[in-house]
Protein backbone atom coordinates (compact mmCIF):
# COMPACT_ATOMS: atom_id res chain seq x y z
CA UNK A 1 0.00 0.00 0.00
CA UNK A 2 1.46 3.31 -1.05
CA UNK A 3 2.08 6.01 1.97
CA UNK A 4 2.20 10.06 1.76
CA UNK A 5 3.77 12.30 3.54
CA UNK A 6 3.09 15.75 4.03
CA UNK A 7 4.62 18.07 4.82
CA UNK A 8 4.85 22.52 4.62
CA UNK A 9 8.82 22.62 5.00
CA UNK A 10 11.73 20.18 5.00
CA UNK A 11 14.83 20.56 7.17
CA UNK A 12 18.15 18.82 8.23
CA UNK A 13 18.88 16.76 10.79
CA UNK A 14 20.12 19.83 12.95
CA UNK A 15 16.61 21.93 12.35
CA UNK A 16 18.70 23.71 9.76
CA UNK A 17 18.87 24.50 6.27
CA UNK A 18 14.98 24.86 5.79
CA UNK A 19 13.61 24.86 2.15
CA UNK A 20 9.29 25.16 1.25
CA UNK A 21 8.21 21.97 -0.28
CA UNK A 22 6.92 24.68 -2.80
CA UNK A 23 10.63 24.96 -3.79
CA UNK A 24 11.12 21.40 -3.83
CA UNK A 25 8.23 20.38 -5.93
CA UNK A 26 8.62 23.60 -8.44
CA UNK A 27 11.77 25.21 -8.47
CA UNK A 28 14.59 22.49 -8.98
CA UNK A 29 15.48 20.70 -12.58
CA UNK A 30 13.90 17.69 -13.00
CA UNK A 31 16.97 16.42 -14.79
CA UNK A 32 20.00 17.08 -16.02
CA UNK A 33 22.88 15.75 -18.43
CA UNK A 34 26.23 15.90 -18.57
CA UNK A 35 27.76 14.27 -22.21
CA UNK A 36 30.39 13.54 -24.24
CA UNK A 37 29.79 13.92 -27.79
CA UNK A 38 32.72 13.68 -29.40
CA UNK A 39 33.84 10.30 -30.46
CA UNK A 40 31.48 7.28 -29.42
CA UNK A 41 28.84 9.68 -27.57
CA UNK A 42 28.54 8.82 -23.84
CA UNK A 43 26.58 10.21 -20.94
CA UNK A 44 29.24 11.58 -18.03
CA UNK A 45 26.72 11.62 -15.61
CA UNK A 46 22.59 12.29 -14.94
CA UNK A 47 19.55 12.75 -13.70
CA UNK A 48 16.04 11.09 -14.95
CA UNK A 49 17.60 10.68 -18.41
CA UNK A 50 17.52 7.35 -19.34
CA UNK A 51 19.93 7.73 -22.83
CA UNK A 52 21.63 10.22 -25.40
CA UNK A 53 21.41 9.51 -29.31
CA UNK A 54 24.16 11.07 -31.75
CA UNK A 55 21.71 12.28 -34.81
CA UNK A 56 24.34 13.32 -36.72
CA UNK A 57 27.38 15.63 -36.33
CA UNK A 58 26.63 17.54 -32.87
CA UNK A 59 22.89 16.51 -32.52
CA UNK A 60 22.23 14.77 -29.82
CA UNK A 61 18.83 13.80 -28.32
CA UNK A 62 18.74 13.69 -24.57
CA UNK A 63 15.58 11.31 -23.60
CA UNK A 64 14.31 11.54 -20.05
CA UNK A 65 13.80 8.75 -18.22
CA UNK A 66 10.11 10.05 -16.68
CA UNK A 67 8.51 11.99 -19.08
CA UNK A 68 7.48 16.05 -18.75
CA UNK A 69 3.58 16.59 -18.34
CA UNK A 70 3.80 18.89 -21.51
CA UNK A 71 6.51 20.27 -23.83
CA UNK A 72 6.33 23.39 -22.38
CA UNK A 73 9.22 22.26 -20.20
CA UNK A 74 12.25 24.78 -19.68
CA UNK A 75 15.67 22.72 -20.85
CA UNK A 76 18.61 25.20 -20.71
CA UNK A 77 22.24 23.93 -22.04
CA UNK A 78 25.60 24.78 -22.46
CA UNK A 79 28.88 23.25 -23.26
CA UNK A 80 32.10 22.72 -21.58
CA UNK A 81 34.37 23.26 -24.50
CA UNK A 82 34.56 27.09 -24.44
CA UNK A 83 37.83 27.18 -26.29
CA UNK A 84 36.82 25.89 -29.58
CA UNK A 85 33.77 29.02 -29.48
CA UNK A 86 31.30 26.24 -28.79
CA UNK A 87 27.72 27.00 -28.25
CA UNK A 88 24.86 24.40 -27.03
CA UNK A 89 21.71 25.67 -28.28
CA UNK A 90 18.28 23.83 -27.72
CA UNK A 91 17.25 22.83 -31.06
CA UNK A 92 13.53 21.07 -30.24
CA UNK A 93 11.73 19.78 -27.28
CA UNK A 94 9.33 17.54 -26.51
CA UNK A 95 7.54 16.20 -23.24
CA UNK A 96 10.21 13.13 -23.33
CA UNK A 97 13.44 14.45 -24.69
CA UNK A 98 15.13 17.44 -25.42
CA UNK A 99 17.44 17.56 -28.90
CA UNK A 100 20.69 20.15 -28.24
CA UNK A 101 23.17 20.95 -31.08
CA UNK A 102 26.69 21.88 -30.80
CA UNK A 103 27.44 24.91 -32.33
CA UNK A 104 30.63 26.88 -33.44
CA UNK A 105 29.91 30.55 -32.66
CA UNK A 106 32.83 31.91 -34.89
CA UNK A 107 31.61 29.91 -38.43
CA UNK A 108 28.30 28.94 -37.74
CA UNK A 109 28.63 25.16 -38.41
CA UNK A 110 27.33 22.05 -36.20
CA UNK A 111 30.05 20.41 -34.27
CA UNK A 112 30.84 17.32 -31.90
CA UNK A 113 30.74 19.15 -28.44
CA UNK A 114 30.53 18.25 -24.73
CA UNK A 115 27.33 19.62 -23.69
CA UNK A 116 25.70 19.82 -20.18
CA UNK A 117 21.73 21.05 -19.14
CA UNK A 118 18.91 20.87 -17.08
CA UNK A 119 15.25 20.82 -17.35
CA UNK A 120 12.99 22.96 -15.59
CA UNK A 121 8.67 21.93 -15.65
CA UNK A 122 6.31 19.53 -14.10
CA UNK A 123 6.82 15.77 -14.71
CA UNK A 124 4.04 14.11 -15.95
């Protein structure tokens, strides 16, 4: 039999570091990604994705492991590689994945990348 628990704040063990379940529930990603796309793609680390797919030359669909209630989720990325003027832009979005591209700010072009987000929005 499933339980609940409810509750208006959480806290630590020393009645410390309070944060509104409000917070909880709304304000922190409900995933994140941290890849490497260059070579044979592979995730560094995550949360509630369950796999990346290389698409082609730096595309790369993130797929959650628990989908969003909606594609109007809020996925923000970036990439580690800052020296090669690499960009992570969003390209599309959907309520169970989020595609990013790696792109080269100076020319313009797609490139392999090492990109890193998080997704904001309700799960479904």
């Amino acid at each position: 039999m499933a339980s609940e628990l409810r509750v208006n704040t959480l806290k630590d063990a020393s009645g410390n570091n309070s944060v509104a379940m409000s917070t909880v529930t709304g304000g922190v990603a409900k995933s994140f990604f941290d890849l490497d796309g260059t070579g044979t793609i592979s995730l560094k680390d995550s949360f509630n994705v369950a796999s990346a797919t290389d698409q082609a030359t730096g595309t790369f669909d993130i797929n959650y492991t628990n989908a969003f209630s909606s594609a109007n989720n809020a996925p923000v990325s970036h990439t580690i590689n800052v020296t090669n003027y690499d960009n992570t832009i969003t390209a599309s979005k959907t309520a169970s994945l989020v595609q990013v591209l790696g792109i080269n700010t100076i020319n313009g072009t797609v490139q392999d990348t090492e990109p890193f987000g998080a997704t904001h929005g309700d799960l479904a």
